[in-house]
N, C-alpha and C. Protein backbone atom coordinates (compact mmCIF):
# COMPACT_ATOMS: atom_id res chain seq x y z
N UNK A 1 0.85 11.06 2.95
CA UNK A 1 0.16 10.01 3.67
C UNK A 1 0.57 9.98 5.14
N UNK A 2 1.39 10.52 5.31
CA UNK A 2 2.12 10.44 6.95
C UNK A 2 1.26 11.64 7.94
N UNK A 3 0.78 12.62 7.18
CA UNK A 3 -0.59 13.00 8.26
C UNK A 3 -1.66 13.12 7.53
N UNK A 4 -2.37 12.10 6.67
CA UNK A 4 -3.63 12.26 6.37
C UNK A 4 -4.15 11.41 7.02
N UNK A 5 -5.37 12.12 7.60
CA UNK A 5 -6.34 10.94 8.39
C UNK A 5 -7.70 11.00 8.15
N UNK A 6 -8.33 10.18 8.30
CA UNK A 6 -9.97 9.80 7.44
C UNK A 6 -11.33 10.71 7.94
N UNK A 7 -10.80 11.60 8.69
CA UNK A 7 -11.97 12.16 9.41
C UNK A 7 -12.22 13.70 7.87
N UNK A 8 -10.91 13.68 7.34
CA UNK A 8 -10.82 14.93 6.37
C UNK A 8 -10.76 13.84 5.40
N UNK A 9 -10.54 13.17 4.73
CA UNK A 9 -10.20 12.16 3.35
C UNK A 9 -11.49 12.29 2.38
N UNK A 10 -12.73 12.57 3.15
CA UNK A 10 -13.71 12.60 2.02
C UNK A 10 -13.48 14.36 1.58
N UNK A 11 -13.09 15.62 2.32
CA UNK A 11 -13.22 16.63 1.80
C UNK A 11 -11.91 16.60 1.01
N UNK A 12 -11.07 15.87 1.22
CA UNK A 12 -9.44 16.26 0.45
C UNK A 12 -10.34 15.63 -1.03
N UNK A 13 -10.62 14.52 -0.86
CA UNK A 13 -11.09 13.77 -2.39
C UNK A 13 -12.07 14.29 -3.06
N UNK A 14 -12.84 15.62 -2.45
CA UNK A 14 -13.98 16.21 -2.78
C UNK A 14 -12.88 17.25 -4.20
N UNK A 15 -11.85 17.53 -3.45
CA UNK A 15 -11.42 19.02 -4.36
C UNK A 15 -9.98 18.15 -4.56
N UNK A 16 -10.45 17.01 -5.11
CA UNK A 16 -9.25 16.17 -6.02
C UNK A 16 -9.83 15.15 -7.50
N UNK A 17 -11.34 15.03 -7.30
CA UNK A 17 -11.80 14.19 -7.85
C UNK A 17 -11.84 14.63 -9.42
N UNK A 18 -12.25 15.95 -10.26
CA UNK A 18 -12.11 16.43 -11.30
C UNK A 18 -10.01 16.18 -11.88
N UNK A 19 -9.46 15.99 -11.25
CA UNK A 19 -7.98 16.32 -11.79
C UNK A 19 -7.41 15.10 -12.93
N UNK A 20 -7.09 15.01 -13.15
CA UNK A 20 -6.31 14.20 -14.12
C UNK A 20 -5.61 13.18 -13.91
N UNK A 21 -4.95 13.25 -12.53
CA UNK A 21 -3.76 12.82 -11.72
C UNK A 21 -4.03 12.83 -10.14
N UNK A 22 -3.30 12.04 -9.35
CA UNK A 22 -3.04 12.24 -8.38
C UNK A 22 -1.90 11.18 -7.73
N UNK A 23 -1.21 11.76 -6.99
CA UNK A 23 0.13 11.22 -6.33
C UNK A 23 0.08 10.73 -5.04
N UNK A 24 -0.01 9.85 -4.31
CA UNK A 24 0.33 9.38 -3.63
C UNK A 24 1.78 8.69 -2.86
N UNK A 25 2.05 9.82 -1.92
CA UNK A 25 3.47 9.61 -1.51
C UNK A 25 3.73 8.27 -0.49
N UNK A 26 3.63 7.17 -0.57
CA UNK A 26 3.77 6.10 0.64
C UNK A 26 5.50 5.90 1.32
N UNK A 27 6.61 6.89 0.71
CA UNK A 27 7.56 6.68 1.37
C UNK A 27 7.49 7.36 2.75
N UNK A 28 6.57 7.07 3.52
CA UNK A 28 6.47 6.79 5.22
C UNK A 28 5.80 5.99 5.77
N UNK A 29 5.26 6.07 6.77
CA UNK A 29 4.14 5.42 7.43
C UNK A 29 3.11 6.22 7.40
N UNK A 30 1.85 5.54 7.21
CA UNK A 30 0.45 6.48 6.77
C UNK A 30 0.16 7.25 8.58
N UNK A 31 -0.18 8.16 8.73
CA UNK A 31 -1.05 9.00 9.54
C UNK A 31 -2.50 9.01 10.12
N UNK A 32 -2.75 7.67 9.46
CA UNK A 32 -4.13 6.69 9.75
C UNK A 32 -4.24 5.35 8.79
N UNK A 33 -5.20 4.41 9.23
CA UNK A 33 -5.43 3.86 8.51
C UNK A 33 -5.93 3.74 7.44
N UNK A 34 -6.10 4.03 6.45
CA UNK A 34 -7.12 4.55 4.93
C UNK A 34 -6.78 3.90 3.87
N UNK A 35 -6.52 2.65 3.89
CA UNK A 35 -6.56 1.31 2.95
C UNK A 35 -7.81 1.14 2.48
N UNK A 36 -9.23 1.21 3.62
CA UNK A 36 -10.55 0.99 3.27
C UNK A 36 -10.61 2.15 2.43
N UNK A 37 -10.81 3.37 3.17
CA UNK A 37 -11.76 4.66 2.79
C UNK A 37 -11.14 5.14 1.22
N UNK A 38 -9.47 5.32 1.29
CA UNK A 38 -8.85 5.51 0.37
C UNK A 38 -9.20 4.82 -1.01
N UNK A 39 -8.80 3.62 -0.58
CA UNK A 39 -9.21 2.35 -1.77
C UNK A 39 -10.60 2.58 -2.74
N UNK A 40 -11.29 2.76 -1.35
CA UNK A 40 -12.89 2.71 -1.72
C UNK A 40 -12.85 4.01 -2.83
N UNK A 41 -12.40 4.83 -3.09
CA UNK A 41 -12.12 6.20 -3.87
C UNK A 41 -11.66 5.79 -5.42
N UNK A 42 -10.64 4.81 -4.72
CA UNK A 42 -9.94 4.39 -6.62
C UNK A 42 -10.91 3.15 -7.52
N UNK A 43 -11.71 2.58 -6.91
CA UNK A 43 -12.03 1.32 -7.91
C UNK A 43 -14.02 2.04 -8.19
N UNK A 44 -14.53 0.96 -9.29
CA UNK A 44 -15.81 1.05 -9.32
C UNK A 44 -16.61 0.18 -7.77
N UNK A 45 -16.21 -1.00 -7.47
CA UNK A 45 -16.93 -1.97 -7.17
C UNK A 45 -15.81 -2.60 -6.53
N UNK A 46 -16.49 -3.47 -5.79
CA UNK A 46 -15.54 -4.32 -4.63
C UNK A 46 -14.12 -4.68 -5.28
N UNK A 47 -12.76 -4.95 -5.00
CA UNK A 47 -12.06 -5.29 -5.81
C UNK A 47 -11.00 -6.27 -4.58
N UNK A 48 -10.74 -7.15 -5.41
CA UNK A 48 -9.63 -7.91 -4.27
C UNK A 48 -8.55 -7.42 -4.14
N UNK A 49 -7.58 -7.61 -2.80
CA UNK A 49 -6.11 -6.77 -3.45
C UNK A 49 -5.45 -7.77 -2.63
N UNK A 50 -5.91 -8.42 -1.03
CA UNK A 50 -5.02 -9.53 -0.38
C UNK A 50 -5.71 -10.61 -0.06
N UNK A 51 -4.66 -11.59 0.30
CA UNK A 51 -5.35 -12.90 1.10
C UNK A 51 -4.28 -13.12 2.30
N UNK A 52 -4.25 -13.84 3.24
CA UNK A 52 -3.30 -13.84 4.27
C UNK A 52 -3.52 -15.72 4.24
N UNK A 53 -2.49 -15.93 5.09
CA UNK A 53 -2.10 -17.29 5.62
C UNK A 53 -2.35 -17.14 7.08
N UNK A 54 -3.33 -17.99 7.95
CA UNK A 54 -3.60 -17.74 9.21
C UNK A 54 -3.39 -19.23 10.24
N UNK A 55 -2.69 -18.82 11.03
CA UNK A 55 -2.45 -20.82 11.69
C UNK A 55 -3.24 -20.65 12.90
N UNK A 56 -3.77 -22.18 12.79
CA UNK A 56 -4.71 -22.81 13.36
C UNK A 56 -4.42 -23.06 14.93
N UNK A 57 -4.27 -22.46 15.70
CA UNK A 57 -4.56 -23.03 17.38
C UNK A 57 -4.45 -23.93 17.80
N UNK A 58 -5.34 -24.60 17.30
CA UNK A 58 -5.87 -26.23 17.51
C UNK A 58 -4.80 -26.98 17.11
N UNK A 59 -4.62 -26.84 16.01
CA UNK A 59 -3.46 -27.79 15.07
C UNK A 59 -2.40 -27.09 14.35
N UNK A 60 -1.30 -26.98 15.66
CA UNK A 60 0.28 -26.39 15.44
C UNK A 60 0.80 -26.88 13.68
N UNK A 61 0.96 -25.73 13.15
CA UNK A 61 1.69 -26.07 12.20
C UNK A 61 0.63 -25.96 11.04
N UNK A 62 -0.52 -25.80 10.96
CA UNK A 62 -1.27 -25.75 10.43
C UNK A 62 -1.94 -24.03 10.00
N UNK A 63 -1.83 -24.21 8.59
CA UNK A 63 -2.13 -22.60 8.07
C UNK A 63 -3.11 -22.66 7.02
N UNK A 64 -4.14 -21.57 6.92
CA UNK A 64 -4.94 -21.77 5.90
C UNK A 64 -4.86 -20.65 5.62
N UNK A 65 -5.22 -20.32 3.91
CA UNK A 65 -5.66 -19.15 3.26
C UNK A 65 -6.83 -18.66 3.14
N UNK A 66 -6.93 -17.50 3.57
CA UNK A 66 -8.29 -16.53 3.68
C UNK A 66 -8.36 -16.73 2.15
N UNK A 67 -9.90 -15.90 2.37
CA UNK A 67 -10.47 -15.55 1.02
C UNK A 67 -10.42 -14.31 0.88
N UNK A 68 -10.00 -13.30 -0.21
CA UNK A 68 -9.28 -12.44 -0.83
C UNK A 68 -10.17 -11.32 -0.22
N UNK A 69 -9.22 -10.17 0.93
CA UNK A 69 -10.17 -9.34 1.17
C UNK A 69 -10.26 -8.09 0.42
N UNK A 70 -11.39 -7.30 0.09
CA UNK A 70 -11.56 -6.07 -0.92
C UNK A 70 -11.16 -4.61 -0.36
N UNK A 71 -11.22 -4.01 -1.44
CA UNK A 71 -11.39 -2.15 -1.38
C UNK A 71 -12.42 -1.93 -2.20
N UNK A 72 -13.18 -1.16 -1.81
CA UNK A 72 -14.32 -0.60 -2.51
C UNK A 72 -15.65 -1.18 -2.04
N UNK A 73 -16.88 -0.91 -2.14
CA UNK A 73 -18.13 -1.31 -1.76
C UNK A 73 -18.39 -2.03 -2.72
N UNK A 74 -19.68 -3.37 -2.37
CA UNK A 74 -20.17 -4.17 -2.43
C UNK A 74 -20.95 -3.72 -3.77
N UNK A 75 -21.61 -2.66 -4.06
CA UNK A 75 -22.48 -2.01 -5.07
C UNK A 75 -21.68 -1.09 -6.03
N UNK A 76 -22.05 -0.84 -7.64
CA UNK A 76 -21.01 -0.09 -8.33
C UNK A 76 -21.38 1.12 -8.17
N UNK A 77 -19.86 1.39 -8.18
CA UNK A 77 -19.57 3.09 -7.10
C UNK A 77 -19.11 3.77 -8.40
N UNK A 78 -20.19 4.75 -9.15
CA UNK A 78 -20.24 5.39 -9.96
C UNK A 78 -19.45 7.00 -9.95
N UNK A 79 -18.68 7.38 -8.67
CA UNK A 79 -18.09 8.38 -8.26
C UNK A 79 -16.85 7.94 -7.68
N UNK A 80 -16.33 6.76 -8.65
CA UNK A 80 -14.18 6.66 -8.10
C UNK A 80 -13.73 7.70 -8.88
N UNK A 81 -12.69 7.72 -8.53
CA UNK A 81 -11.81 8.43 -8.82
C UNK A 81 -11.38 8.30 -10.56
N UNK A 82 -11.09 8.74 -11.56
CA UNK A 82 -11.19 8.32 -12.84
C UNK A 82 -9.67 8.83 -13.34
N UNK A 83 -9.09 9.57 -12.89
CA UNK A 83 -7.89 9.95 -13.02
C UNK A 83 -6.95 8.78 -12.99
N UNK A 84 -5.57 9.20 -13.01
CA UNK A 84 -4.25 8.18 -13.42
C UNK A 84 -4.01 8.41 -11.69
N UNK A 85 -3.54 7.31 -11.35
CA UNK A 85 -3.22 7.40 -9.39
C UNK A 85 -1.55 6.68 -9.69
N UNK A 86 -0.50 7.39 -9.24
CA UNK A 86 0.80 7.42 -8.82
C UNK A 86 1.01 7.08 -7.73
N UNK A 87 1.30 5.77 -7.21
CA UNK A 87 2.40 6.27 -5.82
C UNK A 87 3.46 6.14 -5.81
N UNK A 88 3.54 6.41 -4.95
CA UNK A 88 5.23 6.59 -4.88
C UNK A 88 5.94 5.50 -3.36
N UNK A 89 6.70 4.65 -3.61
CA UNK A 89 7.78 3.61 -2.66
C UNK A 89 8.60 3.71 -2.59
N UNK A 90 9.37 3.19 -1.45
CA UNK A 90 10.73 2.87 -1.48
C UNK A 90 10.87 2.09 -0.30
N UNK A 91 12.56 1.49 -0.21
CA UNK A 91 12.53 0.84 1.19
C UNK A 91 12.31 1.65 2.51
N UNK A 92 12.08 2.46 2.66
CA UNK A 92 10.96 2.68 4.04
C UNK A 92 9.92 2.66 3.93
N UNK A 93 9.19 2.39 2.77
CA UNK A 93 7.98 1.92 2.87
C UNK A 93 8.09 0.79 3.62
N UNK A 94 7.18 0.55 4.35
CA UNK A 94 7.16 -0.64 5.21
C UNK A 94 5.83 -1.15 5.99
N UNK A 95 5.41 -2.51 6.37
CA UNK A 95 4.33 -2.60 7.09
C UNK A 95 2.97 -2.16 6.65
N UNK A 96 2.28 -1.52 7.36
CA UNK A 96 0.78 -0.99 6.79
C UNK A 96 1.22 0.17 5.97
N UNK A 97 2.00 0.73 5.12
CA UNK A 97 2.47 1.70 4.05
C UNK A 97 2.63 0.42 2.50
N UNK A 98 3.08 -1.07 3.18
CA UNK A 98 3.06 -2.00 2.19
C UNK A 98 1.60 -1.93 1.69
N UNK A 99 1.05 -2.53 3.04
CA UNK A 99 -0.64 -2.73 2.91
C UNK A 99 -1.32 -1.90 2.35
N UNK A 100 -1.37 -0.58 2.38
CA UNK A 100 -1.73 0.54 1.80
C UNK A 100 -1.43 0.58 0.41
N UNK A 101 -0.14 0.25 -0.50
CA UNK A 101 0.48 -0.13 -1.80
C UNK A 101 -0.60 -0.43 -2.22
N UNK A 102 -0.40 -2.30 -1.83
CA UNK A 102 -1.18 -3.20 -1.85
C UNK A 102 -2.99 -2.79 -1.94
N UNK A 103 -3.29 -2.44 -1.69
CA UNK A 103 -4.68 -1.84 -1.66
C UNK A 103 -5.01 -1.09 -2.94
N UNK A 104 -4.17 0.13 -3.33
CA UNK A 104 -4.46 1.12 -3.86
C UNK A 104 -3.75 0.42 -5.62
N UNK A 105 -2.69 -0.34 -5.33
CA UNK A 105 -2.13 -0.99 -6.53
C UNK A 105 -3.84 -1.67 -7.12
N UNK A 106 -4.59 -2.21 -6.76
CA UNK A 106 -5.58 -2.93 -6.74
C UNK A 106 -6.84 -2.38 -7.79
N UNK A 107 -6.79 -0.83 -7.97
CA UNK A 107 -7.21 -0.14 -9.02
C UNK A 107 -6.51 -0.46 -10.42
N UNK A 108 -7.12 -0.30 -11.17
CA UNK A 108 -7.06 -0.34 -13.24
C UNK A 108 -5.78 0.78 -12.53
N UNK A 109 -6.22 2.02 -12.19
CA UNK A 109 -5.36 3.46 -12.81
C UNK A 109 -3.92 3.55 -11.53
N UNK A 110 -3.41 2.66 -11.20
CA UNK A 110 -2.60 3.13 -10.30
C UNK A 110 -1.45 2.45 -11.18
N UNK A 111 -0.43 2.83 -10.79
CA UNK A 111 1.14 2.54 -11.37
C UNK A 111 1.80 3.14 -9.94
N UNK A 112 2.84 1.83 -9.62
CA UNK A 112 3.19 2.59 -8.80
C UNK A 112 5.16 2.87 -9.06
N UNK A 113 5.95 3.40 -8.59
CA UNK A 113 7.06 3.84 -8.96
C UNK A 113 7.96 4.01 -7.35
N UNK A 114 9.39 3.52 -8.08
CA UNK A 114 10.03 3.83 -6.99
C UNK A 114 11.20 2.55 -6.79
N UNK A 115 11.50 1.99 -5.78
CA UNK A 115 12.12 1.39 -5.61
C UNK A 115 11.33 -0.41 -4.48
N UNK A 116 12.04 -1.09 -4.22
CA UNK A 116 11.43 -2.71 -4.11
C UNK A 116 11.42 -2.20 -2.81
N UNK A 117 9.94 -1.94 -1.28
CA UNK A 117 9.93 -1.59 -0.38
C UNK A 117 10.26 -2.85 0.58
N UNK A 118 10.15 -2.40 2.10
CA UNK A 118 10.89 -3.67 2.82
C UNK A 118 10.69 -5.02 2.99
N UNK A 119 9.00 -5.00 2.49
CA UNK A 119 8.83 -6.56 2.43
C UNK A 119 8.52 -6.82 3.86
N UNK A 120 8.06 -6.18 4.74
CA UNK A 120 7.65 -6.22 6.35
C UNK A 120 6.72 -6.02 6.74
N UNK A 121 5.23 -6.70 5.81
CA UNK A 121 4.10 -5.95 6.14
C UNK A 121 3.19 -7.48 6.99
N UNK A 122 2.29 -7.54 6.96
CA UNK A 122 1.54 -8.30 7.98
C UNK A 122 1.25 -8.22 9.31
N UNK A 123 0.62 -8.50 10.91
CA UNK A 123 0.20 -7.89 12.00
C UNK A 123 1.72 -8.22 12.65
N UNK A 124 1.82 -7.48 13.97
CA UNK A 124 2.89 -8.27 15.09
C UNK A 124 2.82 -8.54 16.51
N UNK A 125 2.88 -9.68 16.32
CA UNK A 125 2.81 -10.52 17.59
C UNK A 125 4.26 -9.99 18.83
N UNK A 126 3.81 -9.72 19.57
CA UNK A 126 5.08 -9.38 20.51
C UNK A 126 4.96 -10.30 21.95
N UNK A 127 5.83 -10.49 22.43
CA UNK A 127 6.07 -11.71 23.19
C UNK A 127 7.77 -11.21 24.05
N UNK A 128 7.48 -11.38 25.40
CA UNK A 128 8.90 -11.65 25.99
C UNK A 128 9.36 -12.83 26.57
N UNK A 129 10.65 -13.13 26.02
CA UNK A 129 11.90 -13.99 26.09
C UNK A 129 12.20 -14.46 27.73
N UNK A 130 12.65 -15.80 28.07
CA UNK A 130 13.83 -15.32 29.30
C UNK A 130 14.94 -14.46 29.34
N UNK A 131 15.25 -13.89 30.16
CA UNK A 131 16.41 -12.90 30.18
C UNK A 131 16.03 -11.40 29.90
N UNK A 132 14.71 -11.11 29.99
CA UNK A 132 14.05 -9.88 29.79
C UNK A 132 14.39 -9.12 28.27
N UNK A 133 14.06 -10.42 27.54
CA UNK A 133 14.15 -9.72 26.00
C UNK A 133 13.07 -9.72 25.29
N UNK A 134 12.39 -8.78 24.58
CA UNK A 134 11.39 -8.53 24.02
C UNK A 134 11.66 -8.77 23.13
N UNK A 135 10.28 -9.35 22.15
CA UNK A 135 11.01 -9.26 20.57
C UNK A 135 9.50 -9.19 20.21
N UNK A 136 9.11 -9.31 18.54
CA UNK A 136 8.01 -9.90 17.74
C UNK A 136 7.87 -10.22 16.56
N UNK A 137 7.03 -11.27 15.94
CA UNK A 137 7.33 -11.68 14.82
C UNK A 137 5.98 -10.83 13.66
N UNK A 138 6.03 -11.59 12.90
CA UNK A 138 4.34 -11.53 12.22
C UNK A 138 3.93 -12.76 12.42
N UNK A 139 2.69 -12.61 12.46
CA UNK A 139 1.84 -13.63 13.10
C UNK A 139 1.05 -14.43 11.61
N UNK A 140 0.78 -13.75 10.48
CA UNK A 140 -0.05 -14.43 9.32
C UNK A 140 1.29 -13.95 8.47
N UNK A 141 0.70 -14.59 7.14
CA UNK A 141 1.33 -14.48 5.82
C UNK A 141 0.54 -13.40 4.46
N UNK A 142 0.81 -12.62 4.27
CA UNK A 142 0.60 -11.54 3.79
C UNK A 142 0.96 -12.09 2.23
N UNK A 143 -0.39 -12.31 1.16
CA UNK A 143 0.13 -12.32 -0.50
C UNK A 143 -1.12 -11.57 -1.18
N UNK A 144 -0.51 -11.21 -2.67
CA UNK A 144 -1.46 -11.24 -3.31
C UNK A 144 -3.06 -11.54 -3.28
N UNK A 145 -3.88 -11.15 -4.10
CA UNK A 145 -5.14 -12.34 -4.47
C UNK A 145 -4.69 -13.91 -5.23
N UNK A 146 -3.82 -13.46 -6.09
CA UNK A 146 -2.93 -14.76 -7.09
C UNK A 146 -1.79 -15.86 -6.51
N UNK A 147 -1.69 -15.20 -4.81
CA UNK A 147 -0.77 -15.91 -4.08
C UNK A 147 0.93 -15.61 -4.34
N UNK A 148 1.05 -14.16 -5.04
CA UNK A 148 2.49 -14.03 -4.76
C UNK A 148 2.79 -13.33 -3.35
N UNK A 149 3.60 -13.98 -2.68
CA UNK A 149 3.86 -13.64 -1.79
C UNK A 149 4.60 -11.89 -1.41
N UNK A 150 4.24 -11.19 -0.24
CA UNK A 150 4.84 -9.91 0.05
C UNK A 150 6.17 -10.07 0.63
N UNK A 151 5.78 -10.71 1.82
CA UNK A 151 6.92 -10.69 3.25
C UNK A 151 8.39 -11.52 2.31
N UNK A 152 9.06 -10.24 2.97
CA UNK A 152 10.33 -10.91 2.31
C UNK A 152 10.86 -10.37 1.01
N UNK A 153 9.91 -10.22 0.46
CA UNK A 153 9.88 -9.88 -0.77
C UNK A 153 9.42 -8.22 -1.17
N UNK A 154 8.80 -7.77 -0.67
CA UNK A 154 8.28 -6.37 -0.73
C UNK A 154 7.49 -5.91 -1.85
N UNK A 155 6.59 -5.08 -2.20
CA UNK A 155 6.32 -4.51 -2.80
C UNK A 155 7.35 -4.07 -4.04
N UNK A 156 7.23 -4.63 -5.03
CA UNK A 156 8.01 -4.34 -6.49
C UNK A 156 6.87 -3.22 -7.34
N UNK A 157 7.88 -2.70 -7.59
CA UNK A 157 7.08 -1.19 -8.70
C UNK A 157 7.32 -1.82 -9.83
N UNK A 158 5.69 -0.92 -10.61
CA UNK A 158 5.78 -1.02 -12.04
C UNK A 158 7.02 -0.43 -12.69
N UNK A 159 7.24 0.45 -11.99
CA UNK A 159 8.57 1.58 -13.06
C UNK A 159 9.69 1.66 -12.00
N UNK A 160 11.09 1.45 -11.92
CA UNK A 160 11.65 1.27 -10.86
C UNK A 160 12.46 2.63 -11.18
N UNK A 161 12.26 3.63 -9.99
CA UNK A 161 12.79 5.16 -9.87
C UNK A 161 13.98 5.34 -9.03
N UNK A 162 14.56 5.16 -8.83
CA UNK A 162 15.72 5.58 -7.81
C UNK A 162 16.18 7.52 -8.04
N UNK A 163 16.65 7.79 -6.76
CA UNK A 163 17.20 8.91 -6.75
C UNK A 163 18.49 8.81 -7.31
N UNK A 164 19.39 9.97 -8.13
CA UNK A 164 20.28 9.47 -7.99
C UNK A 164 21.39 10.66 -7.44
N UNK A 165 22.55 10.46 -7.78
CA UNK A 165 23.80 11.57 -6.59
C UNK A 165 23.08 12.85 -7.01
N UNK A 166 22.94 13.15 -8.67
CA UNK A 166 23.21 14.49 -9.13
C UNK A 166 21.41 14.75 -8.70
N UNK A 167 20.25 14.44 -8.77
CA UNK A 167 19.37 15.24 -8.22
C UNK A 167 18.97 15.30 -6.86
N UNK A 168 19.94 14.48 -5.68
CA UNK A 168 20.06 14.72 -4.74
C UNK A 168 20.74 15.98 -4.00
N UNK A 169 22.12 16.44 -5.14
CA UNK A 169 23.02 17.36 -4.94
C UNK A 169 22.09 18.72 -5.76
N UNK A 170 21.17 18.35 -6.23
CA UNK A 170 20.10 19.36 -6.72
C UNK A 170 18.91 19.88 -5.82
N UNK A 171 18.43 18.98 -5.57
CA UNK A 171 17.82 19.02 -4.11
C UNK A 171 16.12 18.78 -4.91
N UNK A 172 16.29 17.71 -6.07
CA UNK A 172 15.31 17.00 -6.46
C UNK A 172 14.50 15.47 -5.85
N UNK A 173 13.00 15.81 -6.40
CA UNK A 173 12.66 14.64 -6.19
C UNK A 173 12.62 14.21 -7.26
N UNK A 174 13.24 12.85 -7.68
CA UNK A 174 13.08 12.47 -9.30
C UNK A 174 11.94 11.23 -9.41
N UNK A 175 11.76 11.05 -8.25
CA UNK A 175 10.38 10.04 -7.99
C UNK A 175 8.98 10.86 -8.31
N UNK A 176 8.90 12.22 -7.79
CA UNK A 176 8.01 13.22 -7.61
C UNK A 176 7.77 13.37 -9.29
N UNK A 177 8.96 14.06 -9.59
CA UNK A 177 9.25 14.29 -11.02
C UNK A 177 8.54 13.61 -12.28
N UNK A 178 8.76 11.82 -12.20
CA UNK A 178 8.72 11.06 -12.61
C UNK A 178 7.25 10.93 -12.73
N UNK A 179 6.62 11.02 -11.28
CA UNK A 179 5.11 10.62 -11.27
C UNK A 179 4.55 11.74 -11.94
N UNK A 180 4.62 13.01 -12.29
CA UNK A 180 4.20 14.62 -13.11
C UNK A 180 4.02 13.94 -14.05
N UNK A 181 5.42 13.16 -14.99
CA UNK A 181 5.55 13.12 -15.87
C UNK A 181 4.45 12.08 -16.62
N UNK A 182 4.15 11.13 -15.58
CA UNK A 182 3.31 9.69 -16.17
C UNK A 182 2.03 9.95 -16.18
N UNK A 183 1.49 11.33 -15.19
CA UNK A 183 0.35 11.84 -15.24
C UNK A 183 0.42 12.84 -16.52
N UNK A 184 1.07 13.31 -16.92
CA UNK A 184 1.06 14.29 -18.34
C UNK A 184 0.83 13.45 -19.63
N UNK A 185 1.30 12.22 -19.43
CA UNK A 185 1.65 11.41 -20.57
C UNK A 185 -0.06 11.65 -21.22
C-alpha cells in the first residue's frame, strides 16, 4: 500500500479478481488515497464504515455526528471482489492507513490481523503558538458507524499477530505467514 496509487488500482484488481485471497499490507502509510476506489472493489453495494464528530463555529463547544460515510457505489456492484481480503496492522499503522483499515474492514470478507494500530487517525489542524512553536491537533472525531470510537484507541484486529524474537532472528514475516494461512483455510 505504500506505493500503490489509483491511476493503476483498476489494472492491479483486473489480474487479482479470480484469486482466492488477497493481502493487504497497511503497516505504512498508503501511496495514495484508495479508501474510495479500493473499498469500492471489496463490497456489493454502498456500505458504511465511518461517522465523524464535527464542531460547530458558531457554537464553541458544540459537536455533531455525521451520517455514516460509505465504500462502494450507490447501485449493486456485481464485480467485488469475492475472495477472503487480509490485512495486515500494526502500531505504525497510523492516520489515513487507520482510515484505510477502517474502510476495507467494512467488507463481509476482510479479517484483519496484527497488532492494536496508533489510534491517530482523523484530519490535522496545524496552527502556530507564541514563541514560534508549531504544533496540530485533529480537528473531528473519528468512530465507527455503531459509534465506537478510533482516536486513542486504534484499530483492534480480529486475530492479534505479533512478531516474535525467533522469526525475527529468522528473518520471517509471521503476520505475512499468518494471512497465507487464513486464506488456505
Amino acid at each position: 500500500m505504500g506505493t500503490l496509487k489509483n491511476q493503476v488500482l483498476d489494472d492491479v484488481m483486473a489480474g487479482i479478481m479470480g484469486t482466492k485471497g488477497l493481502i493487504i499490507d497497511l503497516r505504512c502509510y498508503p501511496g495514495d488515497f484508495l479508501v474510495n476506489a479500493l473499498g469500492g472493489y471489496l463490497v456489493s453495494s454502498a456500505t458504511p464504515f465511518v461517522r465523524f464528530s464535527i464542531g460547530n463555529i458558531k457554537s464553541p463547544g458544540l459537536f455533531t455526528i455525521s451520517d455514516a460515510a460509505t465504500i462502494g457505489g450507490w447501485s449493486l456492484n456485481q464485480k467485488f471482489y469475492k475472495g477472503k481480503v487480509v490485512v495486515l496492522i500494526n502500531e505504525n499503522t497510523q492516520s489515513q492507513a487507520e482510515y484505510t483499515a477502517m474502510a476495507l474492514k467494512a467488507s463481509p470478507n476482510t479479517t484483519i490481523i496484527g497488532s492494536t494500530t496508533a489510534g491517530a487517525d482523523g484530519d490535522i489542524s496545524s496552527f502556530n503558538l507564541p514563541g514560534g512553536i508549531y504544533t496540530a491537533i485533529s480537528g473531528i472525531g473519528v468512530y465507527y458507524p455503531d459509534g465506537r470510537k478510533t482516536q486513542r484507541i486504534g484499530i483492534v484486529p480480529d486475530i492479534e499477530v505479533k512478531p516474535t524474537i525467533k522469526g525475527i532472528k529468522e528473518g520471517r514475516d509471521e503476520l505475512l505467514e499468518k494471512a497465507i494461512e487464513l486464506i488456505n483455510k
